[in-house]
N, C-alpha and C. Protein backbone atom coordinates (compact mmCIF):
# COMPACT_ATOMS: atom_id res chain seq x y z
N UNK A 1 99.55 83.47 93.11
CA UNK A 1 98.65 83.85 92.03
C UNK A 1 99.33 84.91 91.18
N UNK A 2 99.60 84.45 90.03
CA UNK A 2 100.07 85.74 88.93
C UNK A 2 99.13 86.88 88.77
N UNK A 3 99.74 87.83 88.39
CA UNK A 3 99.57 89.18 88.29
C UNK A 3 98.09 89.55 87.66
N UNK A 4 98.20 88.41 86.55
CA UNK A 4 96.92 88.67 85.72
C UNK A 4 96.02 88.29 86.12
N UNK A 5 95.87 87.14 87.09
CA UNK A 5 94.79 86.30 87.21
C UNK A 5 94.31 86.69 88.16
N UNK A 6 95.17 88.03 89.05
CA UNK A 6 94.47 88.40 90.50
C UNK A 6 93.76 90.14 90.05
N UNK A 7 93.82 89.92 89.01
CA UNK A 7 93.33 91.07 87.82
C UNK A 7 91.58 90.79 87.26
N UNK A 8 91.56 89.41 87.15
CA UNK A 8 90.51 88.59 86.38
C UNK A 8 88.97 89.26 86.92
N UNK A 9 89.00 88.92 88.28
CA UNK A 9 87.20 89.72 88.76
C UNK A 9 86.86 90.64 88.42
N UNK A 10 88.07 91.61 88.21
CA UNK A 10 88.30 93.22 88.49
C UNK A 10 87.68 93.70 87.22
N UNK A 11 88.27 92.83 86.35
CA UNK A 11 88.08 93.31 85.02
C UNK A 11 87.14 92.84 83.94
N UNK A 12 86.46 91.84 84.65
CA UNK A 12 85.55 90.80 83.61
C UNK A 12 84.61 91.68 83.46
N UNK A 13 83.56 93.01 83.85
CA UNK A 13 82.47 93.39 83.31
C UNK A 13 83.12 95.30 82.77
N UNK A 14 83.94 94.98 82.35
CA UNK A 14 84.10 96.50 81.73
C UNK A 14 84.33 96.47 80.28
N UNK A 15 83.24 97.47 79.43
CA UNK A 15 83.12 97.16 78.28
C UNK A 15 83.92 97.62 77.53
N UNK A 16 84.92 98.44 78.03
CA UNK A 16 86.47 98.60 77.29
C UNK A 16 87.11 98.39 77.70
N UNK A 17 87.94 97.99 78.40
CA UNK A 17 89.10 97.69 79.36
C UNK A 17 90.21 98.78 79.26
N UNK A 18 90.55 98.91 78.08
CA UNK A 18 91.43 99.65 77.61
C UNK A 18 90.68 101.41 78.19
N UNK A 19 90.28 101.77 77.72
CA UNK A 19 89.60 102.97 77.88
C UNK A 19 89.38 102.99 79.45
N UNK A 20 89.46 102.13 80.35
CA UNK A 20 88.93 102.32 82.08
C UNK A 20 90.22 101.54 82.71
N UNK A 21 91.18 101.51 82.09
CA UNK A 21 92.81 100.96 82.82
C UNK A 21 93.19 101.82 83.60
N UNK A 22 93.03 102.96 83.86
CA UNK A 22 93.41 104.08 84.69
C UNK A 22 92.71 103.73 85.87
N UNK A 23 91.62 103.38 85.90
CA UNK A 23 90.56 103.11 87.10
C UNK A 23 90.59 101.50 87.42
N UNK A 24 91.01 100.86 86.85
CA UNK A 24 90.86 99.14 86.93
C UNK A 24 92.19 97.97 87.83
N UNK A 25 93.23 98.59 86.97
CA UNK A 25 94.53 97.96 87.16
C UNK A 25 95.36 98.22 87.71
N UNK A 26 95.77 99.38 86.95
CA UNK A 26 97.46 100.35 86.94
C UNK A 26 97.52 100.68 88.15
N UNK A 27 96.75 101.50 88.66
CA UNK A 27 97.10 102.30 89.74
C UNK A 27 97.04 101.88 90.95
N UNK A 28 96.47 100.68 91.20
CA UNK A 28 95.96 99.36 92.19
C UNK A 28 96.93 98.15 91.70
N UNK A 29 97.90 98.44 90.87
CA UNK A 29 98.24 96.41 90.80
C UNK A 29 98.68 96.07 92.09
N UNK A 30 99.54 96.91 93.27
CA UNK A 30 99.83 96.58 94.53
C UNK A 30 99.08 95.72 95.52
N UNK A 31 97.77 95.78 94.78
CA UNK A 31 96.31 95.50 95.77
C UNK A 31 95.84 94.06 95.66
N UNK A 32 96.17 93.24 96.56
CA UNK A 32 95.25 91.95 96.08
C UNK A 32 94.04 91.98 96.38
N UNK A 33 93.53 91.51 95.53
CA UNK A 33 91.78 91.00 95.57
C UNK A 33 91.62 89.49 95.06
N UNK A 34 92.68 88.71 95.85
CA UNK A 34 92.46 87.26 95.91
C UNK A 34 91.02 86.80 96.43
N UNK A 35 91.05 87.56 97.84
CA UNK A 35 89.71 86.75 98.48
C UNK A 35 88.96 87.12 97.54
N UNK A 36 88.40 88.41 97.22
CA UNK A 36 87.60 88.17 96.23
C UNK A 36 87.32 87.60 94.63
N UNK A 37 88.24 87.16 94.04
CA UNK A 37 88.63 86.17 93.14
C UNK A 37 88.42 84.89 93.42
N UNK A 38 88.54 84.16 94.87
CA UNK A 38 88.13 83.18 95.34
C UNK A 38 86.37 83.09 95.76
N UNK A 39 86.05 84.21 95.96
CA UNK A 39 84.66 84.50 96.58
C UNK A 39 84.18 84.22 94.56
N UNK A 40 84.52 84.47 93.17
CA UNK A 40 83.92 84.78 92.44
C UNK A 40 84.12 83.26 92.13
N UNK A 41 85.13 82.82 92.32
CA UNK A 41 85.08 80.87 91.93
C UNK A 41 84.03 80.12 92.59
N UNK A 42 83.73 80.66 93.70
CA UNK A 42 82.55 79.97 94.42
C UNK A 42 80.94 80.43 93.83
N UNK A 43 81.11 81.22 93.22
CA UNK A 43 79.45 81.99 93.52
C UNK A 43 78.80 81.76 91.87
N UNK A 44 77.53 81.83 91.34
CA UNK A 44 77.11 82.10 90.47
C UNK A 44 77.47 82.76 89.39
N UNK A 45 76.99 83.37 87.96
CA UNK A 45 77.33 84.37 86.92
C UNK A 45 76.70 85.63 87.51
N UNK A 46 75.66 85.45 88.16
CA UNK A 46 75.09 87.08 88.25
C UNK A 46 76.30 87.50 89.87
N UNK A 47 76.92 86.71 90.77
CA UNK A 47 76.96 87.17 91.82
C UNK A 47 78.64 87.30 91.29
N UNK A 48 79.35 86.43 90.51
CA UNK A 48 80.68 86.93 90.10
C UNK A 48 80.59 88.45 89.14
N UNK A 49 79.19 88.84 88.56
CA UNK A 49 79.20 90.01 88.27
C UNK A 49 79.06 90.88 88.95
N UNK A 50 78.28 90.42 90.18
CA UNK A 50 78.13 91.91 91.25
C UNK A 50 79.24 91.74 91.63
N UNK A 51 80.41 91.20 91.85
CA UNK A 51 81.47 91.33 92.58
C UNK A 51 82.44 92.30 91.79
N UNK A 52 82.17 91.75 90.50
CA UNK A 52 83.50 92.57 89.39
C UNK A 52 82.65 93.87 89.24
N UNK A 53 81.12 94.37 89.28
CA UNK A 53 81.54 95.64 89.06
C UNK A 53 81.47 96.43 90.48
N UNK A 54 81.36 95.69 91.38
CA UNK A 54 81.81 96.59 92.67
C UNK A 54 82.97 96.95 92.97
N UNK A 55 84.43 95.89 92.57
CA UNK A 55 85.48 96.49 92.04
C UNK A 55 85.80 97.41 92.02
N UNK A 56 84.87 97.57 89.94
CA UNK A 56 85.26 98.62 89.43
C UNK A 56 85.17 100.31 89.85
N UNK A 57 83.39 99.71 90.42
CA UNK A 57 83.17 101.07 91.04
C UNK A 57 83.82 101.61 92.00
N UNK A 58 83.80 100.77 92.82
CA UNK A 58 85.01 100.94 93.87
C UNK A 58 86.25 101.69 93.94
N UNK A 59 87.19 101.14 92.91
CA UNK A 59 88.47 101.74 92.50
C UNK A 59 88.23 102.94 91.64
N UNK A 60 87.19 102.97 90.98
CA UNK A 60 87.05 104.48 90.05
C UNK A 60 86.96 105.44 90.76
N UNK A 61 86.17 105.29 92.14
CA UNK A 61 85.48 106.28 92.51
C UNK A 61 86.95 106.36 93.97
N UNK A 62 87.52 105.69 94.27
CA UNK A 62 88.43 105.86 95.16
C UNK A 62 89.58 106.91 94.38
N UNK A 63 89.65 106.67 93.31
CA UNK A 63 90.37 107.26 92.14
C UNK A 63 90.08 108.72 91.97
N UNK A 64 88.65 108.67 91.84
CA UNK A 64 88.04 110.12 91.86
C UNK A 64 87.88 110.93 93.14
N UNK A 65 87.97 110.45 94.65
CA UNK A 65 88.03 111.15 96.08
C UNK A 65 89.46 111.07 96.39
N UNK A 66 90.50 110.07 95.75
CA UNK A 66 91.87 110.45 95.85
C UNK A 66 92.29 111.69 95.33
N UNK A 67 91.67 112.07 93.96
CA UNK A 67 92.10 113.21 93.25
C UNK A 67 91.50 114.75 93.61
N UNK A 68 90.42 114.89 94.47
CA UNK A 68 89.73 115.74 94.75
C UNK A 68 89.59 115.73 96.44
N UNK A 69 89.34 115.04 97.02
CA UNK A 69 89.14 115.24 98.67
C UNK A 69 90.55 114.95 99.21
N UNK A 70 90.84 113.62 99.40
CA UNK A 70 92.24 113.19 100.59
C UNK A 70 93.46 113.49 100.00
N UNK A 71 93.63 115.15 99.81
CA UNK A 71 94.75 115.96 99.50
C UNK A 71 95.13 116.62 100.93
N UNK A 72 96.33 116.48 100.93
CA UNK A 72 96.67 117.51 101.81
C UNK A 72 96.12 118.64 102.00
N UNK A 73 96.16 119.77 101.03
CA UNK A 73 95.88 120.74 101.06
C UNK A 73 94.53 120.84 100.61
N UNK A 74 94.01 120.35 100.11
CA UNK A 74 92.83 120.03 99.70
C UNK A 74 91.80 120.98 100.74
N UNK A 75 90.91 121.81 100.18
CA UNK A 75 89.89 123.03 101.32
C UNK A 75 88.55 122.55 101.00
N UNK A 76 88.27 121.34 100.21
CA UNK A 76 87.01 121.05 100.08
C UNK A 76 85.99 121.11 101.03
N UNK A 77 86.16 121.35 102.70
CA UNK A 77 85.03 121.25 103.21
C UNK A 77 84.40 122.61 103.52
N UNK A 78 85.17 123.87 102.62
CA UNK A 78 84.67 124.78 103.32
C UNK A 78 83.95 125.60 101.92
N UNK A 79 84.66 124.47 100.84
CA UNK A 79 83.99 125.06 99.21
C UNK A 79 82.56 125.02 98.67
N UNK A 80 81.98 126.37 98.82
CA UNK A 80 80.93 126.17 98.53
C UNK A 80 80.37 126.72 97.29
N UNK A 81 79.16 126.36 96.47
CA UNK A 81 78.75 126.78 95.28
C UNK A 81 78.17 127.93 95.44
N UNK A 82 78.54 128.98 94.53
CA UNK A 82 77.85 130.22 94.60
C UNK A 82 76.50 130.99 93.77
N UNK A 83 75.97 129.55 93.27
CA UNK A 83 74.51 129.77 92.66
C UNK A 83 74.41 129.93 91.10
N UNK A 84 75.72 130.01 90.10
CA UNK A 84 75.45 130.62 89.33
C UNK A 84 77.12 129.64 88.57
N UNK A 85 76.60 129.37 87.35
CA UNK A 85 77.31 128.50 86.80
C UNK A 85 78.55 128.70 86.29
N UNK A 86 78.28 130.05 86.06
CA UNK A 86 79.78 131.09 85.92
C UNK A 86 80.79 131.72 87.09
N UNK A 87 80.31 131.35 88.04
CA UNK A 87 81.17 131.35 89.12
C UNK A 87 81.99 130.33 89.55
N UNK A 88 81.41 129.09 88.92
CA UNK A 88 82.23 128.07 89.45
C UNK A 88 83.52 128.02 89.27
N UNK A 89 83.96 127.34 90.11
CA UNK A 89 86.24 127.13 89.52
C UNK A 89 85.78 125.83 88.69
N UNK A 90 87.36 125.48 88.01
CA UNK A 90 87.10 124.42 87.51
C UNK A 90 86.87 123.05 88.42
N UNK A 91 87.32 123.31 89.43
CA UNK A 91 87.38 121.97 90.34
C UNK A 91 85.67 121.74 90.96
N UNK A 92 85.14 122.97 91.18
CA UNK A 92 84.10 122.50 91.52
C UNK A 92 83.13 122.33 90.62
N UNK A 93 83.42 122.29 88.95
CA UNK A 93 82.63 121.69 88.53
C UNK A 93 82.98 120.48 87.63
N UNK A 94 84.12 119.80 88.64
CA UNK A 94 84.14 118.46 88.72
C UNK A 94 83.87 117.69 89.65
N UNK A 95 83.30 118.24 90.68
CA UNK A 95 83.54 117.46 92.03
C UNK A 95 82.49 118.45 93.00
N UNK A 96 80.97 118.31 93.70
CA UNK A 96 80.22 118.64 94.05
C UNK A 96 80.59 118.36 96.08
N UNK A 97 81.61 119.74 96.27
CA UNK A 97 82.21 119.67 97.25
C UNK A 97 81.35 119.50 98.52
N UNK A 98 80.17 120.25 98.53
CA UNK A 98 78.93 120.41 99.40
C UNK A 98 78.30 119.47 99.80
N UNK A 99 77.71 118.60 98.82
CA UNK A 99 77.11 117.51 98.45
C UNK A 99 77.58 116.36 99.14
N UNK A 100 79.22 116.32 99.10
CA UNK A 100 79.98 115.47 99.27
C UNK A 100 80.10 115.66 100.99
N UNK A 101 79.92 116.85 101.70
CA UNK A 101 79.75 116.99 103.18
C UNK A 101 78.45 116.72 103.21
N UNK A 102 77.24 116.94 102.57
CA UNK A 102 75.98 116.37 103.11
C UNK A 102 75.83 115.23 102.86
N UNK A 103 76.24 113.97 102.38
CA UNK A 103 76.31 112.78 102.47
C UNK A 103 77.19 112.39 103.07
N UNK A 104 78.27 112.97 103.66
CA UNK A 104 79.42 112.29 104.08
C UNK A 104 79.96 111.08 103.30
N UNK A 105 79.79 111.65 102.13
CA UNK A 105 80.52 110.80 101.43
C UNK A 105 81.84 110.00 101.55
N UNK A 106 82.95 110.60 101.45
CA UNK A 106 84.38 110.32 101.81
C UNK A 106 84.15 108.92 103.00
N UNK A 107 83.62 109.76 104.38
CA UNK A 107 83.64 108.46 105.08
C UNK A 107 83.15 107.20 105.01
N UNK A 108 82.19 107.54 104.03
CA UNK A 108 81.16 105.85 103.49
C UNK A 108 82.36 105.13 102.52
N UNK A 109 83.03 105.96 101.67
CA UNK A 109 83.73 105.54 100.91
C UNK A 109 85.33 104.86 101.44
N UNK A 110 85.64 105.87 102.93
CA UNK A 110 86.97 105.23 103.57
C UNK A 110 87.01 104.00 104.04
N UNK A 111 85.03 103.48 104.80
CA UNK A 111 84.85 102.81 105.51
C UNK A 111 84.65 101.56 104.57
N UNK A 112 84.50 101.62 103.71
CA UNK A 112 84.39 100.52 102.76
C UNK A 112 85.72 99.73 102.47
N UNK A 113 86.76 101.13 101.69
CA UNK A 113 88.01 100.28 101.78
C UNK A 113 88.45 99.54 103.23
N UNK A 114 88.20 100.33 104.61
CA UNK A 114 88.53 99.70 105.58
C UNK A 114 88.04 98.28 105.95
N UNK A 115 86.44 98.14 105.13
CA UNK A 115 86.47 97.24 105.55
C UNK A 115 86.98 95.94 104.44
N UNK A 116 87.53 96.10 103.41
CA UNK A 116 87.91 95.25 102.07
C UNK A 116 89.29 95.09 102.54
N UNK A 117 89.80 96.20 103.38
CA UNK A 117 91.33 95.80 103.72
C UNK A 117 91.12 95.03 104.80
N UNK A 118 90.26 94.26 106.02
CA UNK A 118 89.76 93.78 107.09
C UNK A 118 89.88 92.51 105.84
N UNK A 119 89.11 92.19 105.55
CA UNK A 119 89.04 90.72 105.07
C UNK A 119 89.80 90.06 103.84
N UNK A 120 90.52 91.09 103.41
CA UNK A 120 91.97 90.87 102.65
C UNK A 120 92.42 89.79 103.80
N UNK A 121 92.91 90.66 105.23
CA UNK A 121 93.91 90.42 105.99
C UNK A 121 93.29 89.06 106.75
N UNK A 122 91.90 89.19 106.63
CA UNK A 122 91.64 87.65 107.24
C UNK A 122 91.54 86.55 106.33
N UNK A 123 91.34 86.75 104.94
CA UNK A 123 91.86 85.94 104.07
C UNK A 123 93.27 85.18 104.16
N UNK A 124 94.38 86.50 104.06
CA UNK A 124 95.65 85.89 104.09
C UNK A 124 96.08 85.64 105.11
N UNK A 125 95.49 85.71 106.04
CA UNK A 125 95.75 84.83 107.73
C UNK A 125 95.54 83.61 107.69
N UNK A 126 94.15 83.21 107.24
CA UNK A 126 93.42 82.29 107.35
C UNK A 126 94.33 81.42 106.59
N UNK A 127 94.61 81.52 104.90
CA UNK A 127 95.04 80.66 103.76
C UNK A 127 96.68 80.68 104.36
N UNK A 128 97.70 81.09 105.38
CA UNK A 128 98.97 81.31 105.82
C UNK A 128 98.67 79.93 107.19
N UNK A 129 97.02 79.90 107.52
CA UNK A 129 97.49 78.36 108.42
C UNK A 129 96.89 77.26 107.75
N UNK A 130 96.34 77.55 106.40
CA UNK A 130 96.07 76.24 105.23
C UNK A 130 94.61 75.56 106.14
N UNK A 131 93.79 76.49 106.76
CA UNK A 131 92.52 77.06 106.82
C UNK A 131 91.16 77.03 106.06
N UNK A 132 90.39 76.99 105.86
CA UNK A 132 88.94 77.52 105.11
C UNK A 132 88.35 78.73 105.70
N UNK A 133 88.35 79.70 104.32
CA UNK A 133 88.11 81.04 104.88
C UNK A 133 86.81 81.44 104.14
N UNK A 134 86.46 80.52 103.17
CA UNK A 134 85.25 81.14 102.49
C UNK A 134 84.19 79.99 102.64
N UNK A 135 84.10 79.87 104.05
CA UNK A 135 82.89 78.76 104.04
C UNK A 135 81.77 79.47 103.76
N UNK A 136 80.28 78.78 103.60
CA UNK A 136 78.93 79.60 103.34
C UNK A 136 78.39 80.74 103.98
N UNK A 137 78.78 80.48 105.37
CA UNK A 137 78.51 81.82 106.00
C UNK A 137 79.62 83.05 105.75
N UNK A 138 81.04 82.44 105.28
CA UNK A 138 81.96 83.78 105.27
C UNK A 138 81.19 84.20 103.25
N UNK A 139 80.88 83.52 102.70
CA UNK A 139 80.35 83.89 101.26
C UNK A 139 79.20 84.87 101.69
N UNK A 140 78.02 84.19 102.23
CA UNK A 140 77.04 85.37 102.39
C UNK A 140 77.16 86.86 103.01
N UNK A 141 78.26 86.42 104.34
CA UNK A 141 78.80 88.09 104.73
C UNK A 141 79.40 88.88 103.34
N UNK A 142 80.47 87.98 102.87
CA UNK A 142 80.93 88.86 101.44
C UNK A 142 79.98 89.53 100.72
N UNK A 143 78.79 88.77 100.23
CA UNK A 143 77.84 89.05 99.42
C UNK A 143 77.05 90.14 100.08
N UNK A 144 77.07 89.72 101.27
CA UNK A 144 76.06 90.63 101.99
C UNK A 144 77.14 92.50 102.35
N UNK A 145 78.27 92.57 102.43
CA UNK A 145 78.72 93.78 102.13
C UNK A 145 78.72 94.39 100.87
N UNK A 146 78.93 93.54 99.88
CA UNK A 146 79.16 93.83 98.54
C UNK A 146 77.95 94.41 98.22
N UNK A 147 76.79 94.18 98.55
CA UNK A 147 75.55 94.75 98.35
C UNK A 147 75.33 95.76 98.92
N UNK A 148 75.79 96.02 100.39
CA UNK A 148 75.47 97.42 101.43
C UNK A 148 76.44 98.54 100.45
N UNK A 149 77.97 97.81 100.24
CA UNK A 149 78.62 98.61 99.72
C UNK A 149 78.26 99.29 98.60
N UNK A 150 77.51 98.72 97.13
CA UNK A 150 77.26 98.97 95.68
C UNK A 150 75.82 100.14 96.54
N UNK A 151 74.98 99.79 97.29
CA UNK A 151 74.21 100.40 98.07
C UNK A 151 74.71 101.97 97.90
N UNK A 152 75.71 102.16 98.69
CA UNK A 152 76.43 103.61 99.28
C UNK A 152 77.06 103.78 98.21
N UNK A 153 77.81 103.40 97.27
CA UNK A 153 78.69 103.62 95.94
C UNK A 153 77.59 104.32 94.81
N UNK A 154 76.57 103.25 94.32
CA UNK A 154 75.43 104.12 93.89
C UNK A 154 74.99 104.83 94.10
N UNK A 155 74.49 105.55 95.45
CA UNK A 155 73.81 106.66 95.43
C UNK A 155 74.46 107.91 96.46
N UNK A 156 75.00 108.27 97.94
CA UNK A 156 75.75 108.90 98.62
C UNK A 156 76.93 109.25 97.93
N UNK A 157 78.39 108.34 97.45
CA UNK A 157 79.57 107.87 96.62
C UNK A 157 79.54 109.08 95.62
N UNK A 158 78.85 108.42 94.78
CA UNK A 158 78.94 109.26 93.24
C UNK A 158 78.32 110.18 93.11
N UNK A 159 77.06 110.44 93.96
CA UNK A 159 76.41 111.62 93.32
C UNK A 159 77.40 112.96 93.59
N UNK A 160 78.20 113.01 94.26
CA UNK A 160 79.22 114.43 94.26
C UNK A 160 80.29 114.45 93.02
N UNK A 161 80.37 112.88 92.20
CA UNK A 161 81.17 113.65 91.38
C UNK A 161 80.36 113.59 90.17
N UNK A 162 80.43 115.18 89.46
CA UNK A 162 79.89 115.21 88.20
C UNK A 162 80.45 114.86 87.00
N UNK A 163 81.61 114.26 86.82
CA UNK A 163 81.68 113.65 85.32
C UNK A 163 82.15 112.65 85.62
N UNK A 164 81.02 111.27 84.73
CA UNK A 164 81.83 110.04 85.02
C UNK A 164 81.25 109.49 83.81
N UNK A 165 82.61 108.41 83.69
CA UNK A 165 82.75 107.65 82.35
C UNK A 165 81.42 106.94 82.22
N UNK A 166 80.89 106.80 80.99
CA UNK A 166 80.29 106.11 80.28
C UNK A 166 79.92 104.90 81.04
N UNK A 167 80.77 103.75 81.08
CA UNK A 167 80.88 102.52 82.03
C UNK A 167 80.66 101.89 82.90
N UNK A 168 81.04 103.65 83.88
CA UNK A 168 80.55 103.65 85.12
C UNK A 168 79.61 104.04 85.59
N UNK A 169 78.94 104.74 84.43
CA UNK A 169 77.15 105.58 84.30
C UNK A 169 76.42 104.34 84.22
N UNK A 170 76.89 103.10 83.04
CA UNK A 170 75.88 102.53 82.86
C UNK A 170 75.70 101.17 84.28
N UNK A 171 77.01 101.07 85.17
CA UNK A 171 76.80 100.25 85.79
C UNK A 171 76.03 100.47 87.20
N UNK A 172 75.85 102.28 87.46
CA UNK A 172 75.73 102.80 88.55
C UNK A 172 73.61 102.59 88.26
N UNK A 173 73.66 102.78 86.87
CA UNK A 173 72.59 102.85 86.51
C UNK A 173 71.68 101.33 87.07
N UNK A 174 72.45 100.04 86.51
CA UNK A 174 72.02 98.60 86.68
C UNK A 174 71.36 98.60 88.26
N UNK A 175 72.35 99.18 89.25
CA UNK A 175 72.23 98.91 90.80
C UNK A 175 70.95 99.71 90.97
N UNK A 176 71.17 101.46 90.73
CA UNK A 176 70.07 101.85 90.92
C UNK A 176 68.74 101.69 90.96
N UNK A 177 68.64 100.85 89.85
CA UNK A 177 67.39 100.55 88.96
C UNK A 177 66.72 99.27 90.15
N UNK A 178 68.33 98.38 90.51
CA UNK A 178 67.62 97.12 91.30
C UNK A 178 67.40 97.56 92.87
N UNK A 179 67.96 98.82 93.14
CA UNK A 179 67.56 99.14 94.67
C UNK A 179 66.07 99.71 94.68
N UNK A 180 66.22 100.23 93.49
CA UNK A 180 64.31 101.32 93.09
C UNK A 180 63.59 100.07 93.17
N UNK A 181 63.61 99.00 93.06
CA UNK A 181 62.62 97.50 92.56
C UNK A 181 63.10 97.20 93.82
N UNK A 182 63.65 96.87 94.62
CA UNK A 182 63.55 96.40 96.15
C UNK A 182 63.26 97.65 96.82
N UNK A 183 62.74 98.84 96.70
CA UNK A 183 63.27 99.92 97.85
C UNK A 183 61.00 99.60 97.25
N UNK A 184 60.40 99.96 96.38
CA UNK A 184 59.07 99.76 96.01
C UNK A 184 58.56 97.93 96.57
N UNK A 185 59.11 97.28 96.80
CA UNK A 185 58.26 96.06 97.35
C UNK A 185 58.69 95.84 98.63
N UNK A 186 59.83 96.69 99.22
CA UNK A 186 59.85 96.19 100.48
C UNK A 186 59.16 96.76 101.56
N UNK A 187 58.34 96.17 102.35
CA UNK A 187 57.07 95.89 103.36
C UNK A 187 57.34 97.16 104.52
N UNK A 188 56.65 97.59 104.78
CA UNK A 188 56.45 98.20 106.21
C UNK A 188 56.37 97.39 107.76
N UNK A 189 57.40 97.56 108.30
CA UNK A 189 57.33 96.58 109.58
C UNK A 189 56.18 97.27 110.37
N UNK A 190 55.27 98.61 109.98
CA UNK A 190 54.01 98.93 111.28
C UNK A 190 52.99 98.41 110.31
N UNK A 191 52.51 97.67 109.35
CA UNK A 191 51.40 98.03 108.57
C UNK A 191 51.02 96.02 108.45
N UNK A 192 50.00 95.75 109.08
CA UNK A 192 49.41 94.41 109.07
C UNK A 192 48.82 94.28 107.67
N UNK A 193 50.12 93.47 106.59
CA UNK A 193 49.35 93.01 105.63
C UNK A 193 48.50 92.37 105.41
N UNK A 194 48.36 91.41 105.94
CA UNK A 194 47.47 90.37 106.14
C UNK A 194 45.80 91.05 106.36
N UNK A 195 45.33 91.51 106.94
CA UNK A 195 44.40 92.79 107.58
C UNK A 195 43.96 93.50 106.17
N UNK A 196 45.20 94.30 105.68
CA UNK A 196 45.03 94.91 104.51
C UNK A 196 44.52 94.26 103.35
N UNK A 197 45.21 93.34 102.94
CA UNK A 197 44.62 92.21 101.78
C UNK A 197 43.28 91.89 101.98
N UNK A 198 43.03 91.26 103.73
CA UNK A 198 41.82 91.12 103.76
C UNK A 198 40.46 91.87 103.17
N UNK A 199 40.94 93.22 103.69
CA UNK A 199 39.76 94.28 103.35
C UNK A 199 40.02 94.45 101.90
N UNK A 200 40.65 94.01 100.95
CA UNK A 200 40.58 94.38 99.58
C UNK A 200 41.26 95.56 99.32
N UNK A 201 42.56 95.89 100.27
CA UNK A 201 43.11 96.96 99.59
C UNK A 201 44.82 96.65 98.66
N UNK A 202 44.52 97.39 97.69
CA UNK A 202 46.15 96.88 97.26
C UNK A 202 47.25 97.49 98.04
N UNK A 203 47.99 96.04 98.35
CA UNK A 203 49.09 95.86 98.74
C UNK A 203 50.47 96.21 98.03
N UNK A 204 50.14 95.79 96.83
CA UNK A 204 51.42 95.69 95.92
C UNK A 204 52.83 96.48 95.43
C-alpha cells in the first residue's frame, strides 16, 4: 500500500488538512493504519467517519502527552496549580498537570495505543498467511474499541490539555454531544421499567 493511500482514513474528516499536518501525517508516516483503512472499506459513511476522526484525535492528542508528560525529565506529577492565574508557568497553562493525575490520563491514553499496536500486529500476521482478519466479529470488536476509545479521548484524554485546535474542539464536541444522548437514555439495570410505565410514571 503506498504512502498516500495508508494516509486516506487518517485524513478524510479534517477540515484543513494543511493547518492539522503536524498532528495527522508527518510525524506518524512510520505508522501503518492499514487494518484500519481496511476496517473503513468494509463499514458504512458514518462508521468510516468515526474511524478517521478517532485517528485524528488520537494522534493529536498523543502529540500533545508526547510534548508535555512522556519526557524524561518531565516533573509533571508533582506540578501543581497554585490558585491564582499569575502564578502559573507557561507550561502549566498549557497542559493541566493535576487533572491529568486525577484522571489518569496518560495511562488511558498509553493503553489505547497499546492496544492499536495489538491489532496492527494481528492484522499483519494474519494478511503474512493470506488469512481473513476482518471478518464480522473482528469489525464489531474494531468498532466496538473505537467507541470505548473516542469514549476516554473525549472526556479523561483532553480535558488536561488547555489549548486545542479548532478541529479538534469541534470533533471532541460531535462525540460528546453523542455520549450526553446515550449517557440520558441509557436504562438503570435496578429500576423495573415495565412496573414504572405501568403506574404512569415517565420513563423517558
Amino acid at each position: 500500500m503506498s504512502a498516500s493511500a495508508s494516509k486516506e482514513i487518517r485524513a478524510r474528516t479534517y477540515s484543513n488538512l494543511a493547518s492539522e499536518t503536524e498532528f495527522s501525517t508527518n510525524k506518524w508516516s512510520a505508522t501503518s493504519d492499514d487494518v484500519f483503512n481496511k476496517l473503513g472499506d468494509a463499514v458504512d459513511e458514518k462508521d468510516k467517519e468515526m474511524i478517521s476522526d478517532f485517528l485524528n484525535l488520537f494522534y493529536y492528542f498523543i502529540v500533545c502527552y508526547s510534548k508535555k508528560c512522556f519526557k524524561k525529565h518531565a516533573l509533571w506529577q508533582s506540578t501543581r496549580y497554585k490558585g491564582t492565574f499569575r502564578s502559573l508557568t507557561q507550561e502549566e497553562l498549557k497542559f493541566n498537570y493535576e487533572l491529568a493525575n486525577q484522571n489518569n490520563s496518560h495511562s488511558k491514553l498509553l493503553e489505547i495505543q497499546r492496544r492499536m499496536h495489538r491489532y496492527r500486529q494481528e492484522y499483519k500476521e494474519t494478511m503474512a498467511h493470506r488469512k481473513v482478519y476482518l471478518t464480522s466479529d473482528k469489525q464489531q470488536e474494531l468498532k466496538t474499541f473505537i467507541q470505548e476509545s473516542l469514549h476516554l479521548i473525549c472526556t479523561d484524554i483532553q480535558e488536561p490539555v488547555i489549548f486545542i485546535s479548532f478541529d479538534i474542539k469541534t470533533k471532541i464536541a460531535k462525540y460528546t454531544a453523542d455520549l450526553k444522548e446515550r449517557q440520558k437514555h441509557k436504562k438503570s439495570p435496578r429500576l423495573n421499567y415495565a412496573v414504572l410505565e405501568a403506574l404512569g410514571i415517565d420513563v423517558s
